[in-house]
C-alpha atoms as a PDB file:
ATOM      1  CA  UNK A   1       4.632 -83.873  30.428  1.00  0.00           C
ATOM      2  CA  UNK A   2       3.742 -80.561  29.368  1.00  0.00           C
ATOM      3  CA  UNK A   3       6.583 -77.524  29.075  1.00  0.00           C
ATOM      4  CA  UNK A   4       5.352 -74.121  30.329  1.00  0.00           C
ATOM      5  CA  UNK A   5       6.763 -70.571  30.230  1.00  0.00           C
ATOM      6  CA  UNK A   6       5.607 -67.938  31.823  1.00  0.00           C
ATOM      7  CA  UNK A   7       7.162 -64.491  31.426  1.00  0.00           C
ATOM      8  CA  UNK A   8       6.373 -61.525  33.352  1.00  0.00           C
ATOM      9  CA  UNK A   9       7.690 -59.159  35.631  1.00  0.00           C
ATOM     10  CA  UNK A  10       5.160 -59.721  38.154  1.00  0.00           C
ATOM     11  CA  UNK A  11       5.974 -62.634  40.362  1.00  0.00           C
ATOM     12  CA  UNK A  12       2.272 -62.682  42.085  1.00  0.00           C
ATOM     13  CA  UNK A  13       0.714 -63.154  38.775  1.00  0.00           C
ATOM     14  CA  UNK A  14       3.357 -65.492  37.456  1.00  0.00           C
ATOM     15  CA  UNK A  15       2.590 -67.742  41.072  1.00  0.00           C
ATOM     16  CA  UNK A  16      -1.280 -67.097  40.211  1.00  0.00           C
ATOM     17  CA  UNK A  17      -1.158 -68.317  36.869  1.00  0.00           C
ATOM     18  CA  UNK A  18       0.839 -71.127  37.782  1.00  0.00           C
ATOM     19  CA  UNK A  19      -1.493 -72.340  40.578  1.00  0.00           C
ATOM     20  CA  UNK A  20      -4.191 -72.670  37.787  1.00  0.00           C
ATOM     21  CA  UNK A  21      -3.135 -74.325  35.414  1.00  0.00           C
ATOM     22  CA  UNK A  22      -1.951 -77.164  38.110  1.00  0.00           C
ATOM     23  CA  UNK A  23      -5.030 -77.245  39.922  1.00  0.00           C
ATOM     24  CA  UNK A  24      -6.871 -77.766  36.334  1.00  0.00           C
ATOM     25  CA  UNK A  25      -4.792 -79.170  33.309  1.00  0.00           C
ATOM     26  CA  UNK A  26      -4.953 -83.234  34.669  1.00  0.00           C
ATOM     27  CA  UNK A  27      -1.413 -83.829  32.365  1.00  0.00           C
ATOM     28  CA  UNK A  28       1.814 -82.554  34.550  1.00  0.00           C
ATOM     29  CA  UNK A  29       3.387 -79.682  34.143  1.00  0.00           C
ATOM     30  CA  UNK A  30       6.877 -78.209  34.301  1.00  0.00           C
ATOM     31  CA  UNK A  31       6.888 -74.605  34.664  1.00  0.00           C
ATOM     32  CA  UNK A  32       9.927 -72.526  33.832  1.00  0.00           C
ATOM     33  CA  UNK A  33       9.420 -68.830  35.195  1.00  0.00           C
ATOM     34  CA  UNK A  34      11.067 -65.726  33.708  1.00  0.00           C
ATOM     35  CA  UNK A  35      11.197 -62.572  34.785  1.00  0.00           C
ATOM     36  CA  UNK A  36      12.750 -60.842  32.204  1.00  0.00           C
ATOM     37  CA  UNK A  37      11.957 -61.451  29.013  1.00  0.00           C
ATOM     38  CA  UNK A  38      15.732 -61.528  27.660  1.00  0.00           C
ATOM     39  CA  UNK A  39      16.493 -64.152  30.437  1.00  0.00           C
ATOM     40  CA  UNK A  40      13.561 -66.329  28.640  1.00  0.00           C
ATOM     41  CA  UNK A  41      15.058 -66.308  24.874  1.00  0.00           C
ATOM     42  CA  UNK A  42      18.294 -67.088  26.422  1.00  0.00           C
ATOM     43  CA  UNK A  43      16.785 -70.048  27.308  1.00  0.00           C
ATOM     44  CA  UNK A  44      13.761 -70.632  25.125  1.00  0.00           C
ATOM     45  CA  UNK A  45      15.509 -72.564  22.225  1.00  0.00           C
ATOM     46  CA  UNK A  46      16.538 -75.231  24.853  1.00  0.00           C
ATOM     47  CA  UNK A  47      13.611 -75.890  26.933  1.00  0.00           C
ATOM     48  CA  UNK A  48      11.446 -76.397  23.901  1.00  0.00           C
ATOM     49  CA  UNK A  49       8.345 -75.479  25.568  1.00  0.00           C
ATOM     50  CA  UNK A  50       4.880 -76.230  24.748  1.00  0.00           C
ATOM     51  CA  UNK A  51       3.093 -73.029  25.796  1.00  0.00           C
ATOM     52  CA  UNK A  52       4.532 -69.653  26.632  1.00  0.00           C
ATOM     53  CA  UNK A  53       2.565 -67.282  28.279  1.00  0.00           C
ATOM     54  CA  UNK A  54       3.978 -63.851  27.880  1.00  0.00           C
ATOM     55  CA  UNK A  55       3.383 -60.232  29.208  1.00  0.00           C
ATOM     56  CA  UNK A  56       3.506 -57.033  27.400  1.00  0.00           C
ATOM     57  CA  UNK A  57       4.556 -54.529  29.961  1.00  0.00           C
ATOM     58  CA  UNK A  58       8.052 -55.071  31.357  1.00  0.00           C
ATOM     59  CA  UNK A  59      11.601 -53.334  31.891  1.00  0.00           C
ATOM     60  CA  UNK A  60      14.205 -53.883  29.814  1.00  0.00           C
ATOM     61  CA  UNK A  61      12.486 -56.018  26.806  1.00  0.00           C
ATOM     62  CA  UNK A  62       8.700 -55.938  26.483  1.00  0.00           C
ATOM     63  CA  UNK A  63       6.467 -58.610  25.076  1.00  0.00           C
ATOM     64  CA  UNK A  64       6.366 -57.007  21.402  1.00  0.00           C
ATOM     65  CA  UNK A  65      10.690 -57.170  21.965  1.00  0.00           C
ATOM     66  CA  UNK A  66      10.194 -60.657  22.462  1.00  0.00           C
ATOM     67  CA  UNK A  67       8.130 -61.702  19.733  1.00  0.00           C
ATOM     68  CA  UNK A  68      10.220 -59.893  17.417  1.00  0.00           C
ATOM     69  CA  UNK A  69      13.145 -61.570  17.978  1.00  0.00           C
ATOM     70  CA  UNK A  70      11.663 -64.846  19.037  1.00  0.00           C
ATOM     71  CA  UNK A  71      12.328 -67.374  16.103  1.00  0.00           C
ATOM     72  CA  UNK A  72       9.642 -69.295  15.608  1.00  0.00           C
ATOM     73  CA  UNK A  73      11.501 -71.500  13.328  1.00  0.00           C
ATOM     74  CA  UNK A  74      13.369 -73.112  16.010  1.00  0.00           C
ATOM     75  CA  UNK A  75      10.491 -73.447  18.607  1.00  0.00           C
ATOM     76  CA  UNK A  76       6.914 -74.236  17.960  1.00  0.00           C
ATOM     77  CA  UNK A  77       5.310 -73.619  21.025  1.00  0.00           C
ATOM     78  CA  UNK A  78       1.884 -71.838  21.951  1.00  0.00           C
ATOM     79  CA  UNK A  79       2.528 -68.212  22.755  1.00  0.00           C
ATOM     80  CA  UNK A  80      -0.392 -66.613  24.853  1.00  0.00           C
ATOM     81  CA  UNK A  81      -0.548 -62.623  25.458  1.00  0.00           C
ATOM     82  CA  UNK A  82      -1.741 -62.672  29.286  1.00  0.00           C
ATOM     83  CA  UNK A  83      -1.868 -58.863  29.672  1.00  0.00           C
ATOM     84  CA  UNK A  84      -3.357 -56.278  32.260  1.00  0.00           C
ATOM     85  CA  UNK A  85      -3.438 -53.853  29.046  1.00  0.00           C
ATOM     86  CA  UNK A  86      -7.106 -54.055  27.826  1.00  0.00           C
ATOM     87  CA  UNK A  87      -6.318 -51.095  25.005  1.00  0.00           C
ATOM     88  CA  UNK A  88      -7.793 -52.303  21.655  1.00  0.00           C
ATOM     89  CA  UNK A  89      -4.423 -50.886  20.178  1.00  0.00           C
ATOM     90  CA  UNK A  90      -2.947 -54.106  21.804  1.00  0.00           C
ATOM     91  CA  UNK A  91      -5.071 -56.462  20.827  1.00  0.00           C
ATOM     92  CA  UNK A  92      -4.885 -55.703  17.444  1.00  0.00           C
ATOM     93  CA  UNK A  93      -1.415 -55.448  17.220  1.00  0.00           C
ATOM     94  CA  UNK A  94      -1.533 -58.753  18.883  1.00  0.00           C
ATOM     95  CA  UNK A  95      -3.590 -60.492  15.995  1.00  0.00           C
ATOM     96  CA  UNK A  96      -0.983 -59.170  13.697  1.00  0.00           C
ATOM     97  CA  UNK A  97       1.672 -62.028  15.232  1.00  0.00           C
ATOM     98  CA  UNK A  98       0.732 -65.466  13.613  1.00  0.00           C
ATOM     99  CA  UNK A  99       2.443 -67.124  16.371  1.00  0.00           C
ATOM    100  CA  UNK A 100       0.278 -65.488  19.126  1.00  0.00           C
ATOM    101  CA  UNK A 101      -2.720 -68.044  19.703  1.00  0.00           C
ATOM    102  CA  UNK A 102      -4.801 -65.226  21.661  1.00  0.00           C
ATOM    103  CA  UNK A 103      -4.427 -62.361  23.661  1.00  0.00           C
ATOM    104  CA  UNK A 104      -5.736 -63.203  27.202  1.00  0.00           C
ATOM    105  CA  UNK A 105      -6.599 -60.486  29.778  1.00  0.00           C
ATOM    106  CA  UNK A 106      -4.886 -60.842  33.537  1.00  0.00           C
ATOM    107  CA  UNK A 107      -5.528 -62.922  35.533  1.00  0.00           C
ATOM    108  CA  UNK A 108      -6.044 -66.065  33.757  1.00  0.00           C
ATOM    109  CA  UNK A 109      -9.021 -67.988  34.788  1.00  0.00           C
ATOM    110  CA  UNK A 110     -10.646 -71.505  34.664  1.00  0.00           C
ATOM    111  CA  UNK A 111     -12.115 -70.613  31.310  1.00  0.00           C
ATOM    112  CA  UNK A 112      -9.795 -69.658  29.223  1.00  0.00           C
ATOM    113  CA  UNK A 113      -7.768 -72.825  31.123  1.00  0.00           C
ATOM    114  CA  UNK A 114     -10.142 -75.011  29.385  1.00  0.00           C
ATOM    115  CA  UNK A 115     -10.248 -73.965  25.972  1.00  0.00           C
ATOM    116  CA  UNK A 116      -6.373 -73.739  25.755  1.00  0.00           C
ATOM    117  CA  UNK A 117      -5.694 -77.390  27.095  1.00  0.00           C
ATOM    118  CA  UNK A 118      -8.301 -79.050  25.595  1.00  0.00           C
END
């Protein structure tokens, strides 16, 4: 079974995202969803996940926060940027993180679906 994570702020696109990748990964999923990224590395150590999808743009501790303190030592999981932002600033401060697989523009679609899971 696969582990997700999705963090963001946004419950509709969290629910979006999630409906996508069940209708078209064919392995199960289990979906943890966080809507504060400080709730999520609480956690994160423990669930072990195998993909983390993760917004920029929230209260409290943004995406950047996140993968600054997230230790990638203890947790080997994919880590997606699935971001409204479309500024080339974040992008290429995205590419910067050698745990970030790719930096994915809301919302998520069938494409993108496909080249991750397969």
């Amino acid at each position: 079974m696969l582990t997700i994570v999705l963090i963001d702020d946004d419950p509709i696109s969290t629910f979006v995202t999630e409906k996508l990748i069940s209708k078209n990964v064919k392995e199960p999923c289990q979906f943890y969803k966080y809507q504060s990224a400080k709730a999520a590395l609480n956690e994160i150590y423990k669930i072990k996940p195998n993909y983390l999808f993760l917004d920029l743009n929230m209260p409290e501790m943004t995406g950047w926060d996140f993968l600054d303190t997230f230790d990638t030592a203890q947790n080997d999981a994919q880590i997606y940027i699935l971001s409204s932002s479309v500024d080339e600033r974040d992008i290429n401060k995205a590419s910067k993180y050698q745990v970030v697989k790719d930096y994915l523009s809301k919302p998520l679609i069938k494409k993108y679906i496909k080249s991750i899971f397969n």
